[in-house]
N, C-alpha and C. Protein backbone atom coordinates (compact mmCIF):
# COMPACT_ATOMS: atom_id res chain seq x y z
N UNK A 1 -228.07 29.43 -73.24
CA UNK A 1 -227.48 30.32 -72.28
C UNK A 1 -227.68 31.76 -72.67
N UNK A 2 -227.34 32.31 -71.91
CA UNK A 2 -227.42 34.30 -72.06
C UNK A 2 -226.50 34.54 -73.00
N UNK A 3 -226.44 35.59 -73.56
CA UNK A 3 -225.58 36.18 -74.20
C UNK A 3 -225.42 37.52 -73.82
N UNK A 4 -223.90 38.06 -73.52
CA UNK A 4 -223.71 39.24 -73.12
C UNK A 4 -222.66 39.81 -74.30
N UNK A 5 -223.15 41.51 -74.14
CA UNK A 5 -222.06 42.53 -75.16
C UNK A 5 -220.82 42.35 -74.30
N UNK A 6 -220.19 42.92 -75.01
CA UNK A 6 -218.66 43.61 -73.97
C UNK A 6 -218.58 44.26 -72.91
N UNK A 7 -219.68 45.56 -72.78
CA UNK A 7 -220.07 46.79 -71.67
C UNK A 7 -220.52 45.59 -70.51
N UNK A 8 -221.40 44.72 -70.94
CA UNK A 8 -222.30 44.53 -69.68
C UNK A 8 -221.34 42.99 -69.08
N UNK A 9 -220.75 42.67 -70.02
CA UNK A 9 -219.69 41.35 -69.66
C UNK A 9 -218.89 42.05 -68.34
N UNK A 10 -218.13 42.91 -69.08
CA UNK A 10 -217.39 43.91 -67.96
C UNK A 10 -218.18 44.67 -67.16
N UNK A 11 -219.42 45.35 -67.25
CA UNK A 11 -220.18 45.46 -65.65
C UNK A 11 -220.19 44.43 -64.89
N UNK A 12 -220.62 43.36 -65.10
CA UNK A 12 -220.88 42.08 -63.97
C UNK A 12 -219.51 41.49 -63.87
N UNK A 13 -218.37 41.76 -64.29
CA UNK A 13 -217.14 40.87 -63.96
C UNK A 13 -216.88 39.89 -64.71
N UNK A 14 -217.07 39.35 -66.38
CA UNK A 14 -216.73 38.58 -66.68
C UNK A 14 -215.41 39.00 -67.65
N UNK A 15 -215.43 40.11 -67.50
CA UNK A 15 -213.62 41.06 -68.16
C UNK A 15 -213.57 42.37 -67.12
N UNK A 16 -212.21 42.81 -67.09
CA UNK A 16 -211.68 43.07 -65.99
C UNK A 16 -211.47 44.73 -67.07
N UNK A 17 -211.19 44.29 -68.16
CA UNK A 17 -211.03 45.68 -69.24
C UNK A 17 -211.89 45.91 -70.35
N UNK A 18 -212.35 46.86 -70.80
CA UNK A 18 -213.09 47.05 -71.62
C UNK A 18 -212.40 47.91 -73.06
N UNK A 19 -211.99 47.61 -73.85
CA UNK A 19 -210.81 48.31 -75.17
C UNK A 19 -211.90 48.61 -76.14
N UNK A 20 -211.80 49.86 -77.37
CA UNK A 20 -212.26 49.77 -78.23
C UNK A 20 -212.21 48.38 -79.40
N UNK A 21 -212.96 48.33 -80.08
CA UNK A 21 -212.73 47.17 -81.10
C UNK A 21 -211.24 47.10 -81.71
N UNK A 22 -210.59 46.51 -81.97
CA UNK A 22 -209.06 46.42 -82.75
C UNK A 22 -208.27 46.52 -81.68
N UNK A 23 -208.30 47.31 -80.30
CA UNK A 23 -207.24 47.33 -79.20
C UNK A 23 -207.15 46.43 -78.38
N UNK A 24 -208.13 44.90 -78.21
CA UNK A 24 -207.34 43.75 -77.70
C UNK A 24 -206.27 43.14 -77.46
N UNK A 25 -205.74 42.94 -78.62
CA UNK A 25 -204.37 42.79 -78.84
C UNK A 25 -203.36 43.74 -78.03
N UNK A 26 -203.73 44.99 -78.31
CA UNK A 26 -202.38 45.88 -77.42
C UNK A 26 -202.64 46.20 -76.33
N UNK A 27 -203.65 45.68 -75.90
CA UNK A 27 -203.67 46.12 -74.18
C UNK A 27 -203.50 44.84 -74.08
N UNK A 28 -203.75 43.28 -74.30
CA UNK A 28 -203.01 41.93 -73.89
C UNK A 28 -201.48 42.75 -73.85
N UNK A 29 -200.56 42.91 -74.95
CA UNK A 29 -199.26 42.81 -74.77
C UNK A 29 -199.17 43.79 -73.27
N UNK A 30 -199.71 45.16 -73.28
CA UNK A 30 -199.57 45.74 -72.22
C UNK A 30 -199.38 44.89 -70.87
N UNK A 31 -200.58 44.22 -70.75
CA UNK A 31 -200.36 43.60 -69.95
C UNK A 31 -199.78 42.47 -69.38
N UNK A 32 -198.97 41.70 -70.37
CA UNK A 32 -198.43 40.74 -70.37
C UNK A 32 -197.46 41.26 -70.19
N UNK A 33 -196.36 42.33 -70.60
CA UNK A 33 -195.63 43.39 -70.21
C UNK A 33 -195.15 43.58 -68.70
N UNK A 34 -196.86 44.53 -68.54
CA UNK A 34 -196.89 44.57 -66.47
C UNK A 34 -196.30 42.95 -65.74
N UNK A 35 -197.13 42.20 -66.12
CA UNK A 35 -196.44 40.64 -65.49
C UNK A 35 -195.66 40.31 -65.29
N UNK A 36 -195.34 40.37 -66.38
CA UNK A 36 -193.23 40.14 -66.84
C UNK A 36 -192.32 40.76 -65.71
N UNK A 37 -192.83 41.89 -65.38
CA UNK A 37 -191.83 42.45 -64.21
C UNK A 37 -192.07 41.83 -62.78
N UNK A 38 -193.43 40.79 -62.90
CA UNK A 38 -193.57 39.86 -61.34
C UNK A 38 -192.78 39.10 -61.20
N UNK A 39 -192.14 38.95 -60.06
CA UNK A 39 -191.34 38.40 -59.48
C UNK A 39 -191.61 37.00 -60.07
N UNK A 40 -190.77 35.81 -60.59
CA UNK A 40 -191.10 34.70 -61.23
C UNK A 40 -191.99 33.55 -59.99
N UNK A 41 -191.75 34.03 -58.90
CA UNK A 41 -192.73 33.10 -57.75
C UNK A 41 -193.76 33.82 -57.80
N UNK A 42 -193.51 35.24 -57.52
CA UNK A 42 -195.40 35.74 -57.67
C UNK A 42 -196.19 35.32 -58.71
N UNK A 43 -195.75 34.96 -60.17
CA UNK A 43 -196.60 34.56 -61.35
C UNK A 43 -196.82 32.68 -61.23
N UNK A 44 -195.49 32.44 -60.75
CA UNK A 44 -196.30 30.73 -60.03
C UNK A 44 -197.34 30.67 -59.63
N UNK A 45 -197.36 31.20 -58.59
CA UNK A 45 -198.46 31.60 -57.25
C UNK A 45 -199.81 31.61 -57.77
N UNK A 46 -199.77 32.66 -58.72
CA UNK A 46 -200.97 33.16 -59.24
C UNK A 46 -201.47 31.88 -60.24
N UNK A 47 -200.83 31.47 -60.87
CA UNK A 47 -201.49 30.41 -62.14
C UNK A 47 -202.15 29.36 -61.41
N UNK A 48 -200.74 28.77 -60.55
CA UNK A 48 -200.95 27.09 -60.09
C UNK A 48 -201.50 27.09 -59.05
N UNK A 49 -201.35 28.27 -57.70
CA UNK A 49 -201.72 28.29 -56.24
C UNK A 49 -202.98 28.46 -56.38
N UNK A 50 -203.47 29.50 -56.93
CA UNK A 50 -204.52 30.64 -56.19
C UNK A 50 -205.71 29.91 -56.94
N UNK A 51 -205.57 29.01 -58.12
CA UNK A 51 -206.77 27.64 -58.64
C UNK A 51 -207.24 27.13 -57.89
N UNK A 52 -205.93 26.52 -57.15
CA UNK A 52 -206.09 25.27 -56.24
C UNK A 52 -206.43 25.95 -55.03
N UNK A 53 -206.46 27.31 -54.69
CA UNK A 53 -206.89 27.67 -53.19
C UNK A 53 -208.48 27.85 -53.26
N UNK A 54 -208.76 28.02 -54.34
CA UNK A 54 -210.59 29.02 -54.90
C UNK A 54 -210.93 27.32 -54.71
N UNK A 55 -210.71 26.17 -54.49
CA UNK A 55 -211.26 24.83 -54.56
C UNK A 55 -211.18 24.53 -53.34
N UNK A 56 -210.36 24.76 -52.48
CA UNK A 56 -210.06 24.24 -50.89
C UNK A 56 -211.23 24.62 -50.07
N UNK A 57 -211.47 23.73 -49.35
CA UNK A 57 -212.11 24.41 -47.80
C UNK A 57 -211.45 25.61 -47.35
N UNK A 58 -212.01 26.42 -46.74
CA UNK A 58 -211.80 27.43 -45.98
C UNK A 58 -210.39 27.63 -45.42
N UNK A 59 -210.45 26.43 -44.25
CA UNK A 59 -208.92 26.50 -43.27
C UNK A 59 -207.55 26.03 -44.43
N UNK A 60 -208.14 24.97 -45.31
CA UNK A 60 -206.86 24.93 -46.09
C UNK A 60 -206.71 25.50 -47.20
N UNK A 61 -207.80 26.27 -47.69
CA UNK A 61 -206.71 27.58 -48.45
C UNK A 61 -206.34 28.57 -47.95
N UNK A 62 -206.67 29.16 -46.58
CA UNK A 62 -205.87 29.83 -45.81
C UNK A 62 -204.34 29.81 -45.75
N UNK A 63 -204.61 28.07 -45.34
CA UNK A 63 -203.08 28.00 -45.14
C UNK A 63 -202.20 27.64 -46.75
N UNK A 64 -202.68 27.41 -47.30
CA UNK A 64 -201.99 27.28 -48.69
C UNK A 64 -201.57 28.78 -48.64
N UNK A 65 -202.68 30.01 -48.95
CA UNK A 65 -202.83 30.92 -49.12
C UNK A 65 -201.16 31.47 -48.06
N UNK A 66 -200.98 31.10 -47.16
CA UNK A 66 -199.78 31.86 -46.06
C UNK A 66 -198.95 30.80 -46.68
N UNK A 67 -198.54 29.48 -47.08
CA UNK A 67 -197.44 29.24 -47.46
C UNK A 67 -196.82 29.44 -48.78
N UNK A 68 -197.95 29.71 -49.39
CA UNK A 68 -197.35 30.28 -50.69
C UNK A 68 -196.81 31.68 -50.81
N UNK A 69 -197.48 32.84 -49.67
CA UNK A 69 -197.30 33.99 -49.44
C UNK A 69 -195.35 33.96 -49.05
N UNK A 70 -195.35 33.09 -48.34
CA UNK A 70 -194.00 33.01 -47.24
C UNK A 70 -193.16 32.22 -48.69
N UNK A 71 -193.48 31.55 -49.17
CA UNK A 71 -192.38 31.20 -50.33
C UNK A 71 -192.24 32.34 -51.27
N UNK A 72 -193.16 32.66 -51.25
CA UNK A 72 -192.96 33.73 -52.58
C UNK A 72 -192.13 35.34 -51.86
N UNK A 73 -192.62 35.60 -50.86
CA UNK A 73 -191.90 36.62 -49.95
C UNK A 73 -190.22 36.40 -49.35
N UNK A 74 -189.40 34.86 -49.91
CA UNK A 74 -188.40 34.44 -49.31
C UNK A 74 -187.49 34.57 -50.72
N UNK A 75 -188.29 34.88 -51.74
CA UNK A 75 -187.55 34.98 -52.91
C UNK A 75 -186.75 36.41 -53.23
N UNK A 76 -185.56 36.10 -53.27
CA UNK A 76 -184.17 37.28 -53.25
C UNK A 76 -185.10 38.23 -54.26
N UNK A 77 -185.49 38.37 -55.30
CA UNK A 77 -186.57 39.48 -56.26
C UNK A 77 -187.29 39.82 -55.28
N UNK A 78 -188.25 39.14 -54.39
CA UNK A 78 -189.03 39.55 -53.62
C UNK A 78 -188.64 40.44 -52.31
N UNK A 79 -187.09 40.11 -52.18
CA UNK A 79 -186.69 40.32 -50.86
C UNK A 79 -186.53 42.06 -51.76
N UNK A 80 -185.51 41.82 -52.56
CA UNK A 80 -185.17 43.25 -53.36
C UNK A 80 -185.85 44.54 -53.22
N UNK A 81 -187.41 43.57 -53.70
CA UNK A 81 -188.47 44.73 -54.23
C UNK A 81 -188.47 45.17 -52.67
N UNK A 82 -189.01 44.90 -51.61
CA UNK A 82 -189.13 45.71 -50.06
C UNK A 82 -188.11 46.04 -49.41
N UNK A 83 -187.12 45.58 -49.84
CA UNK A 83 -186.04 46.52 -49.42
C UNK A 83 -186.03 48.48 -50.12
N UNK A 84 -186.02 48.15 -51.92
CA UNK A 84 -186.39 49.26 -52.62
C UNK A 84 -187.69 50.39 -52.08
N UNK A 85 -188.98 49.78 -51.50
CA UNK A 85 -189.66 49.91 -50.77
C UNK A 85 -189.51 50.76 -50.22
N UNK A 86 -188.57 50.12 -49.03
CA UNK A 86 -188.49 50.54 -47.76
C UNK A 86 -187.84 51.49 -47.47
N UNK A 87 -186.58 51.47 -48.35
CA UNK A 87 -185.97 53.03 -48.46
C UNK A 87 -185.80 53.80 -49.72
N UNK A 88 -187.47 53.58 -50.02
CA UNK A 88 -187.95 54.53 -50.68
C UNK A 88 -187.59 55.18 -52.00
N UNK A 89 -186.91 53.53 -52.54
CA UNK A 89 -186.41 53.75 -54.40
C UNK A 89 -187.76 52.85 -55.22
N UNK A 90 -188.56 52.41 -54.62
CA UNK A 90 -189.60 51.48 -55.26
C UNK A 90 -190.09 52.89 -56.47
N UNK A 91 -190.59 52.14 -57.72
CA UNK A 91 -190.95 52.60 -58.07
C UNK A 91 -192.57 52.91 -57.95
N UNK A 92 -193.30 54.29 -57.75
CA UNK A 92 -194.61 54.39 -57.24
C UNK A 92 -195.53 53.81 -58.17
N UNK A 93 -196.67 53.36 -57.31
CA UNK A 93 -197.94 52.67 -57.85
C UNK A 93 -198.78 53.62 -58.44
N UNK A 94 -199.03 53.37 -59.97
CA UNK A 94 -199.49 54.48 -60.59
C UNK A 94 -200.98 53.25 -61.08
N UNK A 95 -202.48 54.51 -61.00
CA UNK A 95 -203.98 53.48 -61.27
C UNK A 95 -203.58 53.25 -62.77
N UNK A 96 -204.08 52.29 -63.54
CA UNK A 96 -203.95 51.99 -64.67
C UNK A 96 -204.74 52.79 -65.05
């Protein structure tokens, strides 16, 4: 098989971040950090759903895709966060 550096792994998409050598570790916790504050259905969603939707036909990960949306959007954290939102206590989306 190919072998790729780090730079060109992360040009084509096979890492999402690129850290100096030794800063793996603290940008994982970083980001394991950011997570932690997802709503505990949004981090379901993401592990167990969104596997099983990248495998479905078309029409039924759609609809996986909207019932998992609607469970995870019915969750009181979830309800919280768009309420905060909405009148405008959310905290703002800052680029990493």
């Amino acid at each position: 098989g190919r072998v790729y550096n780090a730079q060109d792994g992360e040009r084509i998409g096979l890492a999402q971040y690129l850290v100096p050598q030794g800063q793996a570790f603290d940008k994982a916790i970083e980001l394991a950090a950011r997570v932690a504050t997802n709503a505990p259905l949004t981090n379901y969603a993401l592990m167990h759903a969104l596997p099983r939707i990248a495998e479905q036909p078309a029409d039924q990960g759609f609809f996986t895709e909207a019932l998992m949306a609607a469970i995870a959007q019915s969750a009181p954290e979830a309800k919280g966060r768009v309420r905060d939102f909405l009148d405008g206590k959310a905290a703002k989306v800052k680029k990493a």
